[in-house]
Protein backbone atom coordinates (compact mmCIF):
# COMPACT_ATOMS: atom_id res chain seq x y z
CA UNK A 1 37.54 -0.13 -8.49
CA UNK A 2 39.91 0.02 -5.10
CA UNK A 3 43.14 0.04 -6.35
CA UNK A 4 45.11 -2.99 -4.74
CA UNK A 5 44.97 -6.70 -3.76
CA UNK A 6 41.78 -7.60 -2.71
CA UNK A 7 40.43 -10.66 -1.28
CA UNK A 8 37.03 -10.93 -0.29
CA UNK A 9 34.74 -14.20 1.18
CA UNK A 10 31.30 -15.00 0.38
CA UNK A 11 28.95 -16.40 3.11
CA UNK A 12 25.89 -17.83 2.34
CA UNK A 13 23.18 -18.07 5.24
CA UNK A 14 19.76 -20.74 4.77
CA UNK A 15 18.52 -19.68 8.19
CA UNK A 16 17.56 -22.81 8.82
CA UNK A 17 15.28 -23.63 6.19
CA UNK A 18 13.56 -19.52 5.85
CA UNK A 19 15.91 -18.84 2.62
CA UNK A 20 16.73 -22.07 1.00
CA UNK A 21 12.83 -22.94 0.85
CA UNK A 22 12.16 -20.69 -1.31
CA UNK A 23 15.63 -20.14 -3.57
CA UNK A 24 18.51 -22.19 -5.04
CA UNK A 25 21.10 -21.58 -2.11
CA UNK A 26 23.78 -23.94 -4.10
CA UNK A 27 23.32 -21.29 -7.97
CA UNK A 28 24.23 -18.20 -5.55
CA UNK A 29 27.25 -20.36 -4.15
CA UNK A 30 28.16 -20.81 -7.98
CA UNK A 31 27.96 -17.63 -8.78
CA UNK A 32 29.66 -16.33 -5.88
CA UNK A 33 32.80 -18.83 -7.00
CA UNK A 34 32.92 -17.12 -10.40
CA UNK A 35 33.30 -13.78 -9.10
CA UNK A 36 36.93 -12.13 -9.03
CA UNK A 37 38.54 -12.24 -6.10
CA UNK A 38 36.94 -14.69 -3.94
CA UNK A 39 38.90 -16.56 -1.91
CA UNK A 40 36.42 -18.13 0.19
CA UNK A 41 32.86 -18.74 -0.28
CA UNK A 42 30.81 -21.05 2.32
CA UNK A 43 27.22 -21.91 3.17
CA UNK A 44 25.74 -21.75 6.66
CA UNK A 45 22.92 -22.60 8.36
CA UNK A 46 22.91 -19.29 10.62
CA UNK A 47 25.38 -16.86 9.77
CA UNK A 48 24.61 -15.25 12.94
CA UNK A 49 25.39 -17.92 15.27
CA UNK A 50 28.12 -17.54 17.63
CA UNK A 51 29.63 -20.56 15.91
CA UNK A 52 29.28 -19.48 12.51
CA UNK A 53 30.78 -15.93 13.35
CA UNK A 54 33.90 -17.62 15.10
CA UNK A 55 34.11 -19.54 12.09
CA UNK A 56 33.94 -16.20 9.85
CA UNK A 57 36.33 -14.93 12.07
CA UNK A 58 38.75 -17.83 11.45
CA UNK A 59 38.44 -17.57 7.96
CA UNK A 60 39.07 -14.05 7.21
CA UNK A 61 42.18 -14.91 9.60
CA UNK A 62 43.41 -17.31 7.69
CA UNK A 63 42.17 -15.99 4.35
CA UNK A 64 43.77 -12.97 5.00
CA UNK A 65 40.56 -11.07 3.61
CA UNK A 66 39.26 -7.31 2.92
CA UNK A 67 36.25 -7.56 2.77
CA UNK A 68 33.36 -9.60 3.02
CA UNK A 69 29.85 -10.48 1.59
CA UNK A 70 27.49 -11.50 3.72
CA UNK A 71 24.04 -12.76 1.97
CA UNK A 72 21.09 -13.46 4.27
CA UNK A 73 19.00 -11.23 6.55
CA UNK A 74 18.34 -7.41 6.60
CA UNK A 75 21.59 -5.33 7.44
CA UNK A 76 19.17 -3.58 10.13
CA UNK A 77 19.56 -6.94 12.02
CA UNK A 78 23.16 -8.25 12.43
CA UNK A 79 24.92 -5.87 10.40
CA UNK A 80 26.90 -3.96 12.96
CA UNK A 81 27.83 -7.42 14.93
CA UNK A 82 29.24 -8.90 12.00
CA UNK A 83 31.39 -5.63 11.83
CA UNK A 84 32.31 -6.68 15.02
CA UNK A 85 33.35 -10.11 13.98
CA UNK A 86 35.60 -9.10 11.66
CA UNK A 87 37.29 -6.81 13.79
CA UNK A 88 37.63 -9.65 16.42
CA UNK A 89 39.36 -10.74 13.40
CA UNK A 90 42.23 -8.35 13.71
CA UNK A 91 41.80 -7.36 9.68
CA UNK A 92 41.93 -3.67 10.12
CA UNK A 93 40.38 -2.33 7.43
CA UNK A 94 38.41 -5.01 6.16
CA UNK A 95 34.83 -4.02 5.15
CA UNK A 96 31.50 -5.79 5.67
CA UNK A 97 28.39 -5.88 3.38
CA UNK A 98 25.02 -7.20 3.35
CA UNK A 99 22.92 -8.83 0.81
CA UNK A 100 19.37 -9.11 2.15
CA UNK A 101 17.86 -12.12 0.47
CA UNK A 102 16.01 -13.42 3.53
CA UNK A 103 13.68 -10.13 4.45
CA UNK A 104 13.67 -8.76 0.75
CA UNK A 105 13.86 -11.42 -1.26
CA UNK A 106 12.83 -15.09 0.13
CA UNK A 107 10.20 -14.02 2.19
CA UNK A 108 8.50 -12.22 -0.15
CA UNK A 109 8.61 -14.36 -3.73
CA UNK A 110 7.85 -17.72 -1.60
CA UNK A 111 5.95 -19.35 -4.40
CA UNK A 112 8.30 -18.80 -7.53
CA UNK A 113 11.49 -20.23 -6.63
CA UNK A 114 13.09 -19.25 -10.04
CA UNK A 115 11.95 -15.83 -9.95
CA UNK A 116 13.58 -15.48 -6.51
CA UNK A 117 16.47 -17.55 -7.04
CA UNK A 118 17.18 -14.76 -10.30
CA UNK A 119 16.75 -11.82 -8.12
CA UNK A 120 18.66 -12.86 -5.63
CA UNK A 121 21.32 -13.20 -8.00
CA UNK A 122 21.45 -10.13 -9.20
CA UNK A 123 21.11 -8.71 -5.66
CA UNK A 124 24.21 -10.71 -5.05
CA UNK A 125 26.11 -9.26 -7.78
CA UNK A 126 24.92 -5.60 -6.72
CA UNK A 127 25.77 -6.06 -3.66
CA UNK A 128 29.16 -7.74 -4.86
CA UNK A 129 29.91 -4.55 -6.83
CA UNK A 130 28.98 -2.25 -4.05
CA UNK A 131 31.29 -3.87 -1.96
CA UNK A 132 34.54 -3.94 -3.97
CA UNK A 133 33.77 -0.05 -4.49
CA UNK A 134 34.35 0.64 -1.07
CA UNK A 135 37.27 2.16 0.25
CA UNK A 136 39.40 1.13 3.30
CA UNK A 137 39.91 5.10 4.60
CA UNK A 138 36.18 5.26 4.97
CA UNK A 139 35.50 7.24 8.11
CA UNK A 140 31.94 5.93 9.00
CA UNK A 141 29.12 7.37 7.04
CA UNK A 142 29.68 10.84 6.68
CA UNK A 143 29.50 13.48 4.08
CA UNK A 144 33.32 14.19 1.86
CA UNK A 145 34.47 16.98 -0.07
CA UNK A 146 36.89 16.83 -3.05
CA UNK A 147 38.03 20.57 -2.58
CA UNK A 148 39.64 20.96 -6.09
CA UNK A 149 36.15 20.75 -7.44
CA UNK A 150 34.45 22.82 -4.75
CA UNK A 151 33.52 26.67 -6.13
CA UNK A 152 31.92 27.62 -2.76
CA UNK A 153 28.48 28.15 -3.76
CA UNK A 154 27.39 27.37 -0.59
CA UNK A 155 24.33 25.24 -1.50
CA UNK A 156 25.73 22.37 0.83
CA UNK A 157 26.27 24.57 3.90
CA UNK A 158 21.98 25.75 3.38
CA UNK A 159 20.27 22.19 3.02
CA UNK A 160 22.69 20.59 6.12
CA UNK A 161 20.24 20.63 8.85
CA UNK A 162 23.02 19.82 11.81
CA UNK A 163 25.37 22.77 10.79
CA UNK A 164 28.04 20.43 9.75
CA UNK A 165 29.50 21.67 6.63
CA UNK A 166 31.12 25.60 6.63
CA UNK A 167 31.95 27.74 3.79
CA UNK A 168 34.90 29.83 4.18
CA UNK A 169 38.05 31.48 2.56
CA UNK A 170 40.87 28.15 2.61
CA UNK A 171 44.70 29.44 2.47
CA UNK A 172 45.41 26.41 0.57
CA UNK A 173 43.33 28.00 -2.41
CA UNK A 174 44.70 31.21 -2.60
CA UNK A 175 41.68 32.01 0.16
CA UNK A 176 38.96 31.20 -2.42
CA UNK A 177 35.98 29.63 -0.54
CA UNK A 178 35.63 26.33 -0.19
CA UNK A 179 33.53 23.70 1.76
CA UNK A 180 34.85 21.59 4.88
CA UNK A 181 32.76 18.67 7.24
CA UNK A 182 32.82 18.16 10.34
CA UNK A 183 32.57 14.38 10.58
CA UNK A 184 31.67 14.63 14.49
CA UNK A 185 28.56 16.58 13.30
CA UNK A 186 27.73 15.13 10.29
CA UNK A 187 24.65 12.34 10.53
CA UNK A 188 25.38 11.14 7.05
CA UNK A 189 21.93 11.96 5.52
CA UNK A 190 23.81 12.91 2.13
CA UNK A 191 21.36 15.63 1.29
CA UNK A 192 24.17 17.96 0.96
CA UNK A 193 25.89 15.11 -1.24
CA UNK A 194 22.34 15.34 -4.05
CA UNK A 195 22.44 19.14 -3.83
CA UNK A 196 26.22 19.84 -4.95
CA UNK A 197 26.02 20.68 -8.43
CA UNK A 198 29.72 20.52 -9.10
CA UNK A 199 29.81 16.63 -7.65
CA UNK A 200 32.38 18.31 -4.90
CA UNK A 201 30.34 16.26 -2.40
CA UNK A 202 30.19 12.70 -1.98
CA UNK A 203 29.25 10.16 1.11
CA UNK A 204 31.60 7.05 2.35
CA UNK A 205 29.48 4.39 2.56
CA UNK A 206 26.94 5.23 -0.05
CA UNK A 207 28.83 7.29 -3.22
CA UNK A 208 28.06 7.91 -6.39
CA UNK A 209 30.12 5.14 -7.78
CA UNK A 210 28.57 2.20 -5.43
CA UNK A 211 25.45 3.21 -6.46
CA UNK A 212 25.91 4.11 -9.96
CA UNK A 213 27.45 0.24 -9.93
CA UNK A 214 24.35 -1.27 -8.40
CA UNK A 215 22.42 0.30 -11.17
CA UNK A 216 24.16 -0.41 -14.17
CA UNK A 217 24.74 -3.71 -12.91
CA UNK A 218 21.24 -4.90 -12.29
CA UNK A 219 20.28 -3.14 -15.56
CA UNK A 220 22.89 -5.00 -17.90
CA UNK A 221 23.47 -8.31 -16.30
CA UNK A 222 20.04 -8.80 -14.81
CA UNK A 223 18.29 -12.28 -14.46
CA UNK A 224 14.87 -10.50 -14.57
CA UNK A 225 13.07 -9.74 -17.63
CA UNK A 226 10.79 -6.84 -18.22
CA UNK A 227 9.43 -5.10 -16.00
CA UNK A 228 12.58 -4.13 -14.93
CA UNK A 229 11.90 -1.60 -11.76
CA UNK A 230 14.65 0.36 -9.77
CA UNK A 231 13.77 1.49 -6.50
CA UNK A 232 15.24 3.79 -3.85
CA UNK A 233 14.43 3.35 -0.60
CA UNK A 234 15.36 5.31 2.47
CA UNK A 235 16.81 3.01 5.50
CA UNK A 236 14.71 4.58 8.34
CA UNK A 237 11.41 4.66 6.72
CA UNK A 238 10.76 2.29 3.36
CA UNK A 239 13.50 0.21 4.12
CA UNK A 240 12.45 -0.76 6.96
CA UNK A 241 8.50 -1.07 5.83
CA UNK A 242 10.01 -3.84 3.65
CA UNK A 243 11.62 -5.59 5.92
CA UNK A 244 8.57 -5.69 8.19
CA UNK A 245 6.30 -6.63 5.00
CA UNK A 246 8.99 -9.75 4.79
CA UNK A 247 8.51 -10.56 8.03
CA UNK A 248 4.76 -10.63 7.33
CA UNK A 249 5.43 -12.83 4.13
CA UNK A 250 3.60 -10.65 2.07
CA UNK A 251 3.56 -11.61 -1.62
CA UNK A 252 4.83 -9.28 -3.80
CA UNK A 253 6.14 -8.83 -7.83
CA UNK A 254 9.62 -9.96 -8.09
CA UNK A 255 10.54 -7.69 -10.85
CA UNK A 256 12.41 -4.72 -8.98
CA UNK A 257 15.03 -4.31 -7.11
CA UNK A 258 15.88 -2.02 -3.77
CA UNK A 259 18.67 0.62 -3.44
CA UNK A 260 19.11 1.41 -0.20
CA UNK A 261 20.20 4.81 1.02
CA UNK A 262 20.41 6.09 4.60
CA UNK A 263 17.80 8.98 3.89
CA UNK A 264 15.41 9.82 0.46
CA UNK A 265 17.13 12.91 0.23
CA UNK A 266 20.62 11.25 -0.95
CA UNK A 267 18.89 10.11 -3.78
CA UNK A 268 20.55 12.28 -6.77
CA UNK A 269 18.60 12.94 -9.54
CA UNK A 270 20.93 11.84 -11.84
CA UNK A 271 20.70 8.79 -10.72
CA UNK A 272 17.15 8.44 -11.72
CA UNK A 273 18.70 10.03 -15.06
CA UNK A 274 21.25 7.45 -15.03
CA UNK A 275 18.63 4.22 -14.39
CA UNK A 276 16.11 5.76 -17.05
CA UNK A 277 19.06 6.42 -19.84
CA UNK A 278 20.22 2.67 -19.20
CA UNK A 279 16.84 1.08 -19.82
CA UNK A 280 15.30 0.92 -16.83
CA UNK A 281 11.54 0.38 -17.22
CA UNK A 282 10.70 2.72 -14.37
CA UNK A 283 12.28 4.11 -11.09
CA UNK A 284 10.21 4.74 -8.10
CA UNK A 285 11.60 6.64 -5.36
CA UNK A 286 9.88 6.07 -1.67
CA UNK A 287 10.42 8.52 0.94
CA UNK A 288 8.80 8.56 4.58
CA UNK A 289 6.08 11.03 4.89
CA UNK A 290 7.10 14.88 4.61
CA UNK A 291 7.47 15.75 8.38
CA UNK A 292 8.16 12.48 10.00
CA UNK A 293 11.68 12.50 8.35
CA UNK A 294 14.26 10.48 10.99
CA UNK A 295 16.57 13.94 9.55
CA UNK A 296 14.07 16.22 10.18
CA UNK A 297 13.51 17.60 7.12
CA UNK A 298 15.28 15.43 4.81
CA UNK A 299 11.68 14.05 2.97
CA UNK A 300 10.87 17.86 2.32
CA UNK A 301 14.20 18.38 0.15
CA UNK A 302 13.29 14.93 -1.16
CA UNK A 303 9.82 15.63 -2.38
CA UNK A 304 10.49 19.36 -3.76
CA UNK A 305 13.28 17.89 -5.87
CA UNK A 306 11.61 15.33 -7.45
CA UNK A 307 8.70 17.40 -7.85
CA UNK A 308 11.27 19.37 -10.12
CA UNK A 309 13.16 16.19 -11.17
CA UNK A 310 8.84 14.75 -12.52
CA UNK A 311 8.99 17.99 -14.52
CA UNK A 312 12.35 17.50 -16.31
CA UNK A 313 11.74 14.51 -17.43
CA UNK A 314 8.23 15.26 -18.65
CA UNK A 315 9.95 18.06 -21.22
CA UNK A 316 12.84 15.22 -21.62
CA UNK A 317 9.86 13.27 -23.41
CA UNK A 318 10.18 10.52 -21.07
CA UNK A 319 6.26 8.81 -19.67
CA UNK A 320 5.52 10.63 -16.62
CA UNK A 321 4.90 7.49 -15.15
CA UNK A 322 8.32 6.11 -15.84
CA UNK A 323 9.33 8.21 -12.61
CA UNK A 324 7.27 7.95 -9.53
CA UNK A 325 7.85 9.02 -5.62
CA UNK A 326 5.81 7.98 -3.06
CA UNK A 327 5.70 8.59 0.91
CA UNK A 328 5.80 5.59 3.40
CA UNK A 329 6.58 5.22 6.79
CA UNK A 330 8.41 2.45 8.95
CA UNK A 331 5.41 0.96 9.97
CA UNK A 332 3.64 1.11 6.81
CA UNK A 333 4.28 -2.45 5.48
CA UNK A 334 0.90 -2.68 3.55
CA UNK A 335 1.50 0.24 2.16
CA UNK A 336 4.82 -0.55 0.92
CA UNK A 337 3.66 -3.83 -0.92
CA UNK A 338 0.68 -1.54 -2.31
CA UNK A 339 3.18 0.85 -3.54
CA UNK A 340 5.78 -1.28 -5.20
CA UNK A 341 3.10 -3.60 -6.78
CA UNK A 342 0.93 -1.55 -8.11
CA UNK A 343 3.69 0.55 -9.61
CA UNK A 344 5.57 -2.84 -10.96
CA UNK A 345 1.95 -3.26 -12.66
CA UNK A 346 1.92 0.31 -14.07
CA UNK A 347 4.97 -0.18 -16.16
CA UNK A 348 4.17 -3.34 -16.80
CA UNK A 349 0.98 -1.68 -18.51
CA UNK A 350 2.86 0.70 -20.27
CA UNK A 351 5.53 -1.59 -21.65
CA UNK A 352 9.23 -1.77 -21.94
CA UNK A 353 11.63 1.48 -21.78
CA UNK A 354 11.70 2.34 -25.17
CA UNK A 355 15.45 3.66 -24.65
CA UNK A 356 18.05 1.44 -26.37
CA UNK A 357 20.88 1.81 -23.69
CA UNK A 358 23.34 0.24 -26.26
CA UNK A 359 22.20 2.99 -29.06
CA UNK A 360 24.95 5.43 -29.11
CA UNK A 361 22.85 7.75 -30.82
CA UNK A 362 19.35 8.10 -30.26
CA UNK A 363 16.57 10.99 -30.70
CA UNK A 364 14.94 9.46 -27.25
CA UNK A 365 17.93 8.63 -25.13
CA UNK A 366 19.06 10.93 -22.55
CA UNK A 367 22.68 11.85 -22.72
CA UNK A 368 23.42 13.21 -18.74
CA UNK A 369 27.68 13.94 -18.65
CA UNK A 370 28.33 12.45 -15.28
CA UNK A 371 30.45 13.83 -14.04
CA UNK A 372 34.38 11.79 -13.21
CA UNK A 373 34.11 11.70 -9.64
CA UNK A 374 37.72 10.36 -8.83
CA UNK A 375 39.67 13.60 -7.38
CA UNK A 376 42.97 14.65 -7.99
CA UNK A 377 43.60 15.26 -4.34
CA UNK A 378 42.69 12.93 -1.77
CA UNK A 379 38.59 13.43 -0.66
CA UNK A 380 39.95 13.22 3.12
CA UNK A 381 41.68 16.37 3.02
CA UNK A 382 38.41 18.02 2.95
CA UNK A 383 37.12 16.36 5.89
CA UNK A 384 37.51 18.18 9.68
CA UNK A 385 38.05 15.92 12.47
């Protein structure tokens, strides 16, 4: 956690009717009350009214909050004006996040309310835990290095594709190499972030420890039974297939949940280690098409290690079909509904995770050392303005 005070408001959108059709609006407003720290939690009609967002405004004034939670459409859509809102605010610092229930969640489960109404709780919580993870010296999304873990190997510097990290001799090490960003170069892809294999690297808006959170939360306090499917999904390409396939209202399986990352290639393999060790029933990766990467190249690093990542996990003992990555593009919508469904039905064929997450000892469970992330020297003191 953020060391400090925080204080953080809940805001509930029904969108007139498009969310609170088909999910309990008033158990997500209850659950929001019960979580530590909330000061403020309201419901509104549309969040992204000009009346609603003076009324956010007002309350994070008077509040005096750091953050807020904002659950209701796609952060594609109004996250970056709600940004704004706060900062009309005058709460420097104070960080925005958004819980897509409308798009990826009501829209999609429109005839089991209960099944939707769970999910979105847990997407709450996720997104609850993701939020009091981040940090108020955040520097837009960009890539960080922890240079007290850095050995210079220089893996980084090869897989950036916008020549924004440099390896070179640092005084401040007794001239041993060591890594430095340019944050005005950086695009915050995070491939370099997967590839560091001494966890030097990590990214400000999406680190290892939001998403680590996300998964162990929706894997030990989820609503949903079995199946229980994790899946990563990259923001220009899958993410936004879903989001179209919402606005479509096309029916799909209620029983996974989406990560979202800003490119497939961010997506370490230890967290589909991590998801798998804690019980997860399956983890399904979906990357845009190799070549029509919004980073170039970013899907080609993507499929090549999880190509290696299939193989591992194959010697690990583990079903080869407990790990899956598939390609889809923005405008694929059918094709993301065909992907996540019939996977959700795979594992659903092949039963429950037969790792016991709360075995401390167990011939089948894969033990991965994470590695502790939290430096002993400030991560901004790698960074280069």
């Amino acid at each position: 956690m953020v060391k400090g005070s925080q204080r953080i408001g809940v805001y509930i959108c029904s969108c007139g009717g498009n969310i609170d059709n088909s999910l309990d609006i008033q158990a997500l407003h209850q659950a929001a009350n019960n979580m530590k720290n909330v000061v403020n939690v309201s419901e509104m009609e549309f969040a992204c009214s000009p009346e609603s967002r003076e009324k956010m405004a007002e309350a994070v004034r008077r509040f005096k909050m750091d953050r807020v939670l904002i659950a209701a459409c796609s952060p594609k859509l109004y996250l970056k004006e709600f940004q704004q809102t706060v900062e009309e605010a005058d709460r420097q610092g104070c960080m925005v996040e958004m819980c897509n229930i409308r798009e990826q969640c009501a829209w999609i489960h429109p005839k089991d309310r209960q099944a939707a109404t769970a999910k979105a709780l847990d997407m709450l919580q996720m997104s609850y835990d993701r939020l009091m993870l981040q940090s108020s010296t955040e520097k837009s999304n960009v890539s960080q290095v922890n240079k007290m873990r850095c050995t210079g190997c220089g893996i980084c510097e090869s897989v950036c594709n916008f020549n924004a990290i440099h390896i070179a001799p640092d005084n401040e090490f007794g001239g041993s190499r060591k890594a430095t960003v340019n944050i005005n170069a950086c695009e915050g892809c995070g491939a370099c972030v997967a590839a560091c294999p001494t966890a030097a690297l990590d990214q400000t808006c999406f680190s290892n420890a939001q998403v680590l959170s996300q998964i162990e939360t929706y894997l030990k306090d989820s609503r949903m039974g079995f199946p229980r499917v994790v899946v990563f999904s990259c923001h220009w390409c899958s993410y936004t297939a879903a989001d179209t396939a919402g606005l479509k209202r096309m029916a799909m399986d209620p029983h996974f949940v989406v990560i979202r990352t800003m490119c497939s290639a961010r997506v370490d393999p230890e967290w589909v280690l991590k998801a798998l060790s804690k019980g997860a029933d399956g983890v399904l990766v979906l990357a845009g098409h190799p070549g029509r990467c919004h980073y170039e190249i970013g899907n080609l690093r993507t499929r090549k290690r999880m190509t290696l990542l299939h193989k591992y996990l194959d010697q690990m003992g583990f079903h080869p079909d407990r790990f899956r990555i598939a390609y889809v593009d923005s405008e694929e919508a059918e094709g993301y509904v065909k992907e996540v469904n019939s996977y959700v039905e795979k594992v659903r064929e092949m039963g429950p995770n037969p790792v016991d997450p709360h075995t401390r000892v167990s011939p089948k469970r894969l033990e991965m050392p994470w590695l502790d992330i939290k430096p002993p020297k400030k991560w901004d003191e790698g960074l280069e303005l």
